[in-house]
N, C-alpha and C. Protein backbone atom coordinates (compact mmCIF):
# COMPACT_ATOMS: atom_id res chain seq x y z
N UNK A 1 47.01 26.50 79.07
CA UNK A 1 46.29 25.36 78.54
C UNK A 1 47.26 24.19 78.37
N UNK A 2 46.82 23.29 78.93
CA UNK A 2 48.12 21.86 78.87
C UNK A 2 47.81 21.55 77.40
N UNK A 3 49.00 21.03 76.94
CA UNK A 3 49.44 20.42 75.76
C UNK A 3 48.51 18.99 75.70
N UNK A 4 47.72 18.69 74.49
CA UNK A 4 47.33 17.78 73.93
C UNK A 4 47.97 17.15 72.66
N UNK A 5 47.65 15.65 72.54
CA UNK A 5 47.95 15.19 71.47
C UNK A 5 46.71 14.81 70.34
N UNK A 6 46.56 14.56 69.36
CA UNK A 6 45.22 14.78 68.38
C UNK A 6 45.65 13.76 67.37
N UNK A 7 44.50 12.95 67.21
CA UNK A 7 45.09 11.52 66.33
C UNK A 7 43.88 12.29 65.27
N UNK A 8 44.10 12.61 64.34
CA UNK A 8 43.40 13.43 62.99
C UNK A 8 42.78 12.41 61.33
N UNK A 9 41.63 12.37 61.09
CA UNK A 9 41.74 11.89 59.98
C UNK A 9 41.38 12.82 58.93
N UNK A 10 42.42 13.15 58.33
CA UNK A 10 42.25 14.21 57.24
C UNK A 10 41.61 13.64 55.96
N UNK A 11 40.46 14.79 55.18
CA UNK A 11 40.48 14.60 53.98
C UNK A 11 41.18 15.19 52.70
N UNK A 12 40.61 14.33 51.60
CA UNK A 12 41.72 14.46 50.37
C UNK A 12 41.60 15.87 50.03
N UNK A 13 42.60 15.89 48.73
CA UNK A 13 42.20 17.13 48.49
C UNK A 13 40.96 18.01 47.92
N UNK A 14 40.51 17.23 47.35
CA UNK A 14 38.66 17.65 46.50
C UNK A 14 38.11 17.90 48.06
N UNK A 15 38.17 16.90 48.68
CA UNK A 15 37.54 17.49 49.96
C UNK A 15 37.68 18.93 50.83
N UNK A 16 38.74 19.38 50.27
CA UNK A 16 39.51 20.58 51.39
C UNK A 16 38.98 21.88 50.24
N UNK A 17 39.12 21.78 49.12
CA UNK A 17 38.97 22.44 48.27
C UNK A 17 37.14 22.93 48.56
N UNK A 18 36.71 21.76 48.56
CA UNK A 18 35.34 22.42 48.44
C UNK A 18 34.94 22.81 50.11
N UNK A 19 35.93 22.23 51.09
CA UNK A 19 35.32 22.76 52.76
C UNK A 19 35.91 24.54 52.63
N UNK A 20 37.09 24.65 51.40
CA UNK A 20 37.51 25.93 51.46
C UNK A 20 36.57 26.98 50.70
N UNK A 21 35.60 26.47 50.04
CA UNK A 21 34.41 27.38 49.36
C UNK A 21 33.58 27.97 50.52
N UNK A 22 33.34 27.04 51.85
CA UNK A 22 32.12 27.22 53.15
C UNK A 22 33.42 28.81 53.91
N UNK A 23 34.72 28.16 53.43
CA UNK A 23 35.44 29.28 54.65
C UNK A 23 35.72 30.34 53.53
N UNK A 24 35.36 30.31 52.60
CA UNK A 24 35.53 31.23 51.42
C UNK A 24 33.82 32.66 51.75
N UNK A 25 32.85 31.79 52.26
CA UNK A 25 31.89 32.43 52.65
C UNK A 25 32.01 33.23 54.14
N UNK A 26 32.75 32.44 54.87
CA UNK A 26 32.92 33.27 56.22
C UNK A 26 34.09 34.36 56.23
N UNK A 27 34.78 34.22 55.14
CA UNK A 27 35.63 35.50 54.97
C UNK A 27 35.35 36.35 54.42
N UNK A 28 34.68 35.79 53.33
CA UNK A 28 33.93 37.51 52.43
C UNK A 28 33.20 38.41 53.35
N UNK A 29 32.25 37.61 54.46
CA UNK A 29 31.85 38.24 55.59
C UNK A 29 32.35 39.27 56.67
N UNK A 30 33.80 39.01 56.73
CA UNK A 30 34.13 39.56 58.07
C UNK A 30 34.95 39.15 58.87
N UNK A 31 34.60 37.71 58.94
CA UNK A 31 34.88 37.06 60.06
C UNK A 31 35.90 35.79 59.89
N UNK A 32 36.63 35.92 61.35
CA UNK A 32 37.64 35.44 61.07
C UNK A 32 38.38 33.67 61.73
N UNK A 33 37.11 34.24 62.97
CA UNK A 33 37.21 33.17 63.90
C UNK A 33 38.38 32.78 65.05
N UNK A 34 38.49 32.07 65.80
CA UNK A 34 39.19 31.32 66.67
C UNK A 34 40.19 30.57 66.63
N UNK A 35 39.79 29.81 65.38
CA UNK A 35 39.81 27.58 65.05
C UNK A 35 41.14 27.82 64.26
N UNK A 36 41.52 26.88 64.67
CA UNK A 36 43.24 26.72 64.18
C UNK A 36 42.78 26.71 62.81
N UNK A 37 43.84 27.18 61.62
CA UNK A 37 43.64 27.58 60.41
C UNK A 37 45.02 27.21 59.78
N UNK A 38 45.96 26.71 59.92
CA UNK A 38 47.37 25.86 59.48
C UNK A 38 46.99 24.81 59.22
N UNK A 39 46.15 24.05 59.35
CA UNK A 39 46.28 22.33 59.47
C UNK A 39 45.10 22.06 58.90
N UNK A 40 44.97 20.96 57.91
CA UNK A 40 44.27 20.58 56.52
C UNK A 40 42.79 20.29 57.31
N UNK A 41 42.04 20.28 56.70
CA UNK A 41 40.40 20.11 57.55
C UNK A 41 40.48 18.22 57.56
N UNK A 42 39.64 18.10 58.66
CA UNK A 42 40.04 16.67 59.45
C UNK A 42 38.52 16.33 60.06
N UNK A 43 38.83 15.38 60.72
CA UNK A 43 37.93 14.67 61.73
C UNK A 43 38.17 14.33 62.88
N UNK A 44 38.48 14.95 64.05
CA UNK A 44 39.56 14.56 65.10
C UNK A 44 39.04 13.58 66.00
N UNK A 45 39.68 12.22 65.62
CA UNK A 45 39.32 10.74 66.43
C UNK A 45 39.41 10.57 67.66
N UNK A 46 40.75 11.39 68.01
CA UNK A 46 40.92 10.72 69.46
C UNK A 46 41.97 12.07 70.01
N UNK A 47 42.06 12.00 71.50
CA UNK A 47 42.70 13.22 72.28
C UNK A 47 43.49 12.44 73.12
N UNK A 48 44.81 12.83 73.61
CA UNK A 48 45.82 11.84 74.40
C UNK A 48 46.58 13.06 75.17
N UNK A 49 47.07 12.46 76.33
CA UNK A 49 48.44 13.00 76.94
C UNK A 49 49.73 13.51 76.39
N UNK A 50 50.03 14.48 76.28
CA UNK A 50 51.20 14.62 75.39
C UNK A 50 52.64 13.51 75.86
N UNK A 51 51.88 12.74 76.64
CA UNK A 51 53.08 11.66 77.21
C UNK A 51 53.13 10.75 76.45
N UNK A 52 52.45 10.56 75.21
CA UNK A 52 52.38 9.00 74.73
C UNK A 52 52.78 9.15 73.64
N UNK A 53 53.63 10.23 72.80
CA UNK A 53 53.77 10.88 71.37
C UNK A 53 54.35 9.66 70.84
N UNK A 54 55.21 8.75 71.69
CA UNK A 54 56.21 7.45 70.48
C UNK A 54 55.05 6.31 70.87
N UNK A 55 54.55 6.11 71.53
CA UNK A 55 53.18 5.41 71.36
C UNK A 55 52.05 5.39 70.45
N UNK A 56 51.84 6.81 69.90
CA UNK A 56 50.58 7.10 69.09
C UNK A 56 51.22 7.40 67.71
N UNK A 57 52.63 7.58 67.47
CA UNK A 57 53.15 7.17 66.51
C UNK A 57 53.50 6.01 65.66
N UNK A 58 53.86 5.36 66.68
CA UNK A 58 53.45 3.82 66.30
C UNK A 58 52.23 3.24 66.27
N UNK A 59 50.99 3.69 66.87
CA UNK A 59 49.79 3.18 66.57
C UNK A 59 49.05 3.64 65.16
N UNK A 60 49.85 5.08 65.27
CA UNK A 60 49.11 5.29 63.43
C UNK A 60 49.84 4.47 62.45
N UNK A 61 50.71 4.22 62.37
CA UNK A 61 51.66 3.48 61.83
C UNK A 61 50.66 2.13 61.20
N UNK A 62 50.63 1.60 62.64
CA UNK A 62 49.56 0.35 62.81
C UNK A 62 48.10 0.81 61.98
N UNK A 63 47.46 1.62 62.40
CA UNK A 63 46.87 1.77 61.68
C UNK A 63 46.33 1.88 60.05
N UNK A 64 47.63 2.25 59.74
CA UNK A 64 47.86 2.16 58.44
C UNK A 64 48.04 0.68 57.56
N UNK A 65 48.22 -0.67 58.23
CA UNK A 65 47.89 -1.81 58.38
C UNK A 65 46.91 -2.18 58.07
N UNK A 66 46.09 -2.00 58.45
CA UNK A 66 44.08 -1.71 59.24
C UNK A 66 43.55 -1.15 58.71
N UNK A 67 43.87 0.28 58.18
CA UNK A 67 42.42 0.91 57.32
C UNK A 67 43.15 1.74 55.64
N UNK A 68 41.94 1.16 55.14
CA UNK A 68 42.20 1.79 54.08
C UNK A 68 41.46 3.31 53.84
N UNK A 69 41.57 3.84 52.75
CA UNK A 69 40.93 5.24 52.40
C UNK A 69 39.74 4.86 52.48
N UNK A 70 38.60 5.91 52.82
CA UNK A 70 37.21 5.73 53.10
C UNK A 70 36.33 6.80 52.87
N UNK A 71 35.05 6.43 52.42
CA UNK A 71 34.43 7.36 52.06
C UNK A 71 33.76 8.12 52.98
N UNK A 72 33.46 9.46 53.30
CA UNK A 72 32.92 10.27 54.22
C UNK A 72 32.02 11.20 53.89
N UNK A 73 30.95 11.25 54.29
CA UNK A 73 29.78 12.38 53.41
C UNK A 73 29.46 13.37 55.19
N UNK A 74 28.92 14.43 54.47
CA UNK A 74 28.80 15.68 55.41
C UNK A 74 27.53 16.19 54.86
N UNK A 75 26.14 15.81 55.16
CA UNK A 75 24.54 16.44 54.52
C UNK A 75 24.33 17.61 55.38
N UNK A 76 25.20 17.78 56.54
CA UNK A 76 24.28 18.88 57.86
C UNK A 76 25.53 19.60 58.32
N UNK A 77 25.16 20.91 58.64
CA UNK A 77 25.59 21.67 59.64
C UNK A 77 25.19 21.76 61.13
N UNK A 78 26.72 21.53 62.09
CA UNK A 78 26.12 21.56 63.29
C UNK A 78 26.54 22.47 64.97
N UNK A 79 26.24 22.67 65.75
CA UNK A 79 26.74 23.86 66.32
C UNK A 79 27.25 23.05 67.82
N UNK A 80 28.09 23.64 68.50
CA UNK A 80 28.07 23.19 69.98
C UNK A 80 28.06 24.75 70.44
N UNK A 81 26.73 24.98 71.16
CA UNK A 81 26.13 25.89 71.48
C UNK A 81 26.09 26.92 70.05
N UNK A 82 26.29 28.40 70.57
CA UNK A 82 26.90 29.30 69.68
C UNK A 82 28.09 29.50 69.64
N UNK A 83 28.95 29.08 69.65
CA UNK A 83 30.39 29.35 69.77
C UNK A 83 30.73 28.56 68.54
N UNK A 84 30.59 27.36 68.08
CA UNK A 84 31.04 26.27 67.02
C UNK A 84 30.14 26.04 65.99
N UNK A 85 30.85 26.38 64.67
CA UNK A 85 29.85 25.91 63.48
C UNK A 85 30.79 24.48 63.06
N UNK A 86 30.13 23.77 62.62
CA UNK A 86 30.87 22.51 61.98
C UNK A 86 30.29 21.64 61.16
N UNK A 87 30.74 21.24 60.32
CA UNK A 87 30.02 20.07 59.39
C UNK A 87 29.97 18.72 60.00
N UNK A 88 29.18 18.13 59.93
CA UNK A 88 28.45 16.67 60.73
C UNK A 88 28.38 15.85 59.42
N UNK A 89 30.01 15.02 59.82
CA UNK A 89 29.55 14.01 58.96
C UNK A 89 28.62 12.84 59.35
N UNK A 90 27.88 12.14 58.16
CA UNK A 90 26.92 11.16 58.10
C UNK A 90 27.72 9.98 59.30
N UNK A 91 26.93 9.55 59.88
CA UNK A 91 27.30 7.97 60.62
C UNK A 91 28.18 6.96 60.08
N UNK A 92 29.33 6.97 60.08
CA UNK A 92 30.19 6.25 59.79
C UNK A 92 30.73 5.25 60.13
N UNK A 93 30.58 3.56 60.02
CA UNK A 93 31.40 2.75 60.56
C UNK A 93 32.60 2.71 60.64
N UNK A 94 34.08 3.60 59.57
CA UNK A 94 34.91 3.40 59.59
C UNK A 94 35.18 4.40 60.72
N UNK A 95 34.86 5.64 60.75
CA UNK A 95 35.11 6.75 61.89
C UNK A 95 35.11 5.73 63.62
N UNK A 96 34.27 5.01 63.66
CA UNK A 96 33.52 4.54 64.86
C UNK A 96 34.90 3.41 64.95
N UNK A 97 35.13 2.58 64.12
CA UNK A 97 36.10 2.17 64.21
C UNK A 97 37.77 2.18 64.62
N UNK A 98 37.70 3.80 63.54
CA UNK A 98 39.26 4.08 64.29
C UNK A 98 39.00 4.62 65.72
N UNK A 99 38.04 5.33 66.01
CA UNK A 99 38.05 5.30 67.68
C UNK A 99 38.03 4.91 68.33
N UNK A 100 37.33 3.48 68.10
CA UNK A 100 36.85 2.10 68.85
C UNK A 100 39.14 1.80 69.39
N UNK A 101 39.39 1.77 67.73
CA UNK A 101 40.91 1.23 67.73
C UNK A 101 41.72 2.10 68.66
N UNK A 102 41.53 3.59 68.65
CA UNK A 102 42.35 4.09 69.50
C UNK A 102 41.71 4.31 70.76
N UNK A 103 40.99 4.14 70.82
CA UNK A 103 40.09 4.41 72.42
C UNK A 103 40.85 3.16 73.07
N UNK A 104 40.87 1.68 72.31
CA UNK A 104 41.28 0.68 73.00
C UNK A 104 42.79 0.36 72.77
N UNK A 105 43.33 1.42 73.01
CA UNK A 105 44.98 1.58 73.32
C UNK A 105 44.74 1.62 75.07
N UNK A 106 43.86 2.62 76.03
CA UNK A 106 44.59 2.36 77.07
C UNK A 106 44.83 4.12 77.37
N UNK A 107 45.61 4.80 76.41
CA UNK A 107 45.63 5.83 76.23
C UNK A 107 45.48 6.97 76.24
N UNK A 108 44.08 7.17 75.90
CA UNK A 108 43.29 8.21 75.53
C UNK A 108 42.45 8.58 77.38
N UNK A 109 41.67 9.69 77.06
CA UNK A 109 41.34 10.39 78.47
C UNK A 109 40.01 10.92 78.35
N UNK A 110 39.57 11.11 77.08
CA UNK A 110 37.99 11.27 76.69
C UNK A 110 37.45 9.75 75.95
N UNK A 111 35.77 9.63 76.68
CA UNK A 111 35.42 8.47 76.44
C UNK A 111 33.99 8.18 75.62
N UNK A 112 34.52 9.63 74.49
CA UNK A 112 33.27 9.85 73.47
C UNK A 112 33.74 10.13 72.03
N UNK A 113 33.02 9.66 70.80
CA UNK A 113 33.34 10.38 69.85
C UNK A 113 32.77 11.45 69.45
N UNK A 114 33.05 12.74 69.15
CA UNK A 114 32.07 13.50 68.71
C UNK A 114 32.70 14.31 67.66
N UNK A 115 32.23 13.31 66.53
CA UNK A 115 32.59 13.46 64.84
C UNK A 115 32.15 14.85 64.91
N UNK A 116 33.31 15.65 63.71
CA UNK A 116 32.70 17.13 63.40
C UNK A 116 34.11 17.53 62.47
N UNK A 117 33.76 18.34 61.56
CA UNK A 117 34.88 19.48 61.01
C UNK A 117 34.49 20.90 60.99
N UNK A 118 34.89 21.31 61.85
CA UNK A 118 35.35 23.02 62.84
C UNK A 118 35.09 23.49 61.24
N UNK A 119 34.35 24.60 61.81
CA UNK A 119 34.20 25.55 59.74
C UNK A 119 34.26 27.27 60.62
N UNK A 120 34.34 27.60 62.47
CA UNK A 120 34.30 28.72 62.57
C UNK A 120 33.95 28.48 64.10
N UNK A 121 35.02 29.07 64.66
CA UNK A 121 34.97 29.05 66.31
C UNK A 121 35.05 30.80 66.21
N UNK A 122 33.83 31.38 67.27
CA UNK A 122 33.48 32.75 67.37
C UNK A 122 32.66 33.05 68.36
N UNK A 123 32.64 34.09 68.38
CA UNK A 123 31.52 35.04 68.97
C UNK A 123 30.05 34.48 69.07
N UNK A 124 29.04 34.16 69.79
CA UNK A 124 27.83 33.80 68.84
C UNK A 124 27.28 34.50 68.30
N UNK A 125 27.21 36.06 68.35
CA UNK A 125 26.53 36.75 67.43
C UNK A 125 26.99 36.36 66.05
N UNK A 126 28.50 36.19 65.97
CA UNK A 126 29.47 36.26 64.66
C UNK A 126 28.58 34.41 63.89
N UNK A 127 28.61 33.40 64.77
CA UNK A 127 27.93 32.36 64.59
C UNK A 127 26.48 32.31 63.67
N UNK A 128 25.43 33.41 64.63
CA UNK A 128 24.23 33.28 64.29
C UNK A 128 24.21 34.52 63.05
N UNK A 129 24.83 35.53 63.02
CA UNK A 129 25.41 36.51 61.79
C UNK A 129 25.73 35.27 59.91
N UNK A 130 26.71 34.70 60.27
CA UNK A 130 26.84 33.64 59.08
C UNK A 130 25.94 32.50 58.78
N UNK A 131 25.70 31.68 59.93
CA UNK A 131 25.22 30.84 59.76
C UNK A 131 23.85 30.61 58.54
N UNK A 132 22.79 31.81 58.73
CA UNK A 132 22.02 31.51 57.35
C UNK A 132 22.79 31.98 55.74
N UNK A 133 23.53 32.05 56.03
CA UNK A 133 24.33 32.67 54.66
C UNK A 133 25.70 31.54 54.14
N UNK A 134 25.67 30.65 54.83
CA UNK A 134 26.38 29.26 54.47
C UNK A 134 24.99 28.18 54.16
N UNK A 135 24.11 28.33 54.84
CA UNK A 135 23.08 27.09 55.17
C UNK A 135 22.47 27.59 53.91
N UNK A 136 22.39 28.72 53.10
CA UNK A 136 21.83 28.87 51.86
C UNK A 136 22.58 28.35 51.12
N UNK A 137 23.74 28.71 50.81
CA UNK A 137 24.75 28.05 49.95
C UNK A 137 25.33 26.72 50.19
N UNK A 138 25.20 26.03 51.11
CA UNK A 138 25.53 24.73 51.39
C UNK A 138 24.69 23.40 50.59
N UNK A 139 25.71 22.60 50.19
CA UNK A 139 25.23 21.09 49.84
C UNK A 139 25.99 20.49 50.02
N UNK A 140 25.69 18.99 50.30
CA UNK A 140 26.11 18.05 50.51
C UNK A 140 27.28 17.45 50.26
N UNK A 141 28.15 17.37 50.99
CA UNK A 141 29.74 17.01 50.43
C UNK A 141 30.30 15.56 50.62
N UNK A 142 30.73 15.28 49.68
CA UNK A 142 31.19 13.60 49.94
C UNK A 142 32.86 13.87 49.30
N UNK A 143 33.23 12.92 50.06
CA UNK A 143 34.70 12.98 50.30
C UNK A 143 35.64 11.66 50.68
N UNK A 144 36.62 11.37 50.79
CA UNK A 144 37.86 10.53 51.18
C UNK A 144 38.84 11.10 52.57
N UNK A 145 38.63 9.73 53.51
CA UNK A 145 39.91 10.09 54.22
C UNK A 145 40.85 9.46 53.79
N UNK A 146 41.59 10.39 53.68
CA UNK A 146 43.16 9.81 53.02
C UNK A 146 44.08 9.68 53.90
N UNK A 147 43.99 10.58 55.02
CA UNK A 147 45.50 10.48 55.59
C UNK A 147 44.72 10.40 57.50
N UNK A 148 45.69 9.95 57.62
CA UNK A 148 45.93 9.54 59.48
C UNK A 148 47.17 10.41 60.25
N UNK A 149 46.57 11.81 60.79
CA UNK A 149 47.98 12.25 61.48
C UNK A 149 47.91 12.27 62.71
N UNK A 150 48.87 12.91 63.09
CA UNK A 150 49.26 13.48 64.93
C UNK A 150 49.65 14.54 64.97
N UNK A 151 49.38 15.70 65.73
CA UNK A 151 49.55 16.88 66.20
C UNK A 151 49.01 16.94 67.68
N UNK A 152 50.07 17.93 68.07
CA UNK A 152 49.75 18.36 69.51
C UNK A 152 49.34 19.69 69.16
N UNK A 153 48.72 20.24 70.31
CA UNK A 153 48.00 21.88 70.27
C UNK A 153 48.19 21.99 71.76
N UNK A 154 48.27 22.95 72.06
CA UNK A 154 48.50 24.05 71.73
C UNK A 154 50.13 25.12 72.13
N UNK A 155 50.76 25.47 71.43
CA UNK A 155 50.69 26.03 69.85
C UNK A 155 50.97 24.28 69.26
N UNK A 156 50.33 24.75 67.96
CA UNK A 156 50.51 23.91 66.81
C UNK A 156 51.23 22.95 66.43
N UNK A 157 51.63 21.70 66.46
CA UNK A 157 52.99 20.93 66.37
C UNK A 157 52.79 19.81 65.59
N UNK A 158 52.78 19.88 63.94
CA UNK A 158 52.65 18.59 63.53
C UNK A 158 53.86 17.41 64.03
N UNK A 159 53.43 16.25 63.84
CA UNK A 159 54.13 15.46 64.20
C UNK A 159 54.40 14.09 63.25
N UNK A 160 53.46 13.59 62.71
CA UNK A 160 53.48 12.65 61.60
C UNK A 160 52.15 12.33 61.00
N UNK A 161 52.14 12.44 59.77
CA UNK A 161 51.09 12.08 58.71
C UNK A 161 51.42 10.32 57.97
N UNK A 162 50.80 9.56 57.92
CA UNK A 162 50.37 8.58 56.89
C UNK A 162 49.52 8.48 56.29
N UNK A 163 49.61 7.84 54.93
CA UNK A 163 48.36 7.90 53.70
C UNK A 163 47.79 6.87 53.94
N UNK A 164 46.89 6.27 53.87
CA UNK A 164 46.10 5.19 53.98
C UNK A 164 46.23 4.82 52.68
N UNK A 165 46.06 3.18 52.53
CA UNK A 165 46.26 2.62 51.29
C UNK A 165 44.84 2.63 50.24
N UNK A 166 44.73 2.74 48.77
CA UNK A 166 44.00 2.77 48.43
C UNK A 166 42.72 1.37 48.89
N UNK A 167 41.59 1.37 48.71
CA UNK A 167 40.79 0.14 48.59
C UNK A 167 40.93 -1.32 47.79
């Protein structure tokens, strides 16, 4: 699998805490999943060449210029096929934005956003097995992006985090 780069907008911590109650349900279960499990739950904006790493370092940088912390709500669960469970955050102008910003670097190699935070990459039986047993216990989560990172995958490689300034 070729090496990617991943421009990430992570949430705060109240946010991770309570996405860790949904993975608190898929473990009591069984199951263990796929989905990278080191790296703080996110929103992944944008996908790059692993050729541009002092480029997209300096653009988060920039970024950090440009956006402040922002609010992010998650009402739905959503699937890509059976293989992916994920939380769907609400329509966001700031999300649409930082992609808009890094899409128009030049850069990037996918020419879509498709907002989501990964809660269980599996099997689909293992998928359609949990899925009513989160969707009972699930509500509505509102949250902060706080931070702007970079990581490459695969294997795992953080690379640089910034905080976004308060409002």
């Amino acid at each position: 699998m070729e090496k990617k780069l991943y421009i990430l907008a992570e949430l705060d911590e109240e946010t991770q805490t309570q996405i860790k109650g949904i993975e608190n349900i898929i473990s009591e279960n069984g199951l263990t999943g796929q989905q990278t499990k080191d790296i703080p739950y996110h929103i992944t904006i944008n996908s790059f060449s692993s050729n541009y790493e002092n480029e997209l370092i300096k653009m988060i940088e920039d970024i950090k210029t440009k956006t402040r912390k922002f609010s992010v709500s998650f009402s739905s669960l959503g699937l890509f096929g059976l293989k992916v469970l994920f939380l769907n955050p609400d329509v966001n102008i700031n999300l649409v934005d930082l992609f808009n910003y890094t899409k128009g670097k030049n850069l990037h190699e996918d020419d879509f956003l498709s907002a989501h935070t990964t809660l269980l990459i599996d099997e689909s039986e293992n998928i359609i097995k949990i899925l009513p047993k989160i969707t009972e216990k699930f509500q509505r989560i509102s949250g902060i992006i706080k931070y702007i990172s970079l990581y490459e995958f695969f294997p795992t490689r953080f690379i640089k985090r910034i905080e976004l300034n308060s409002p």
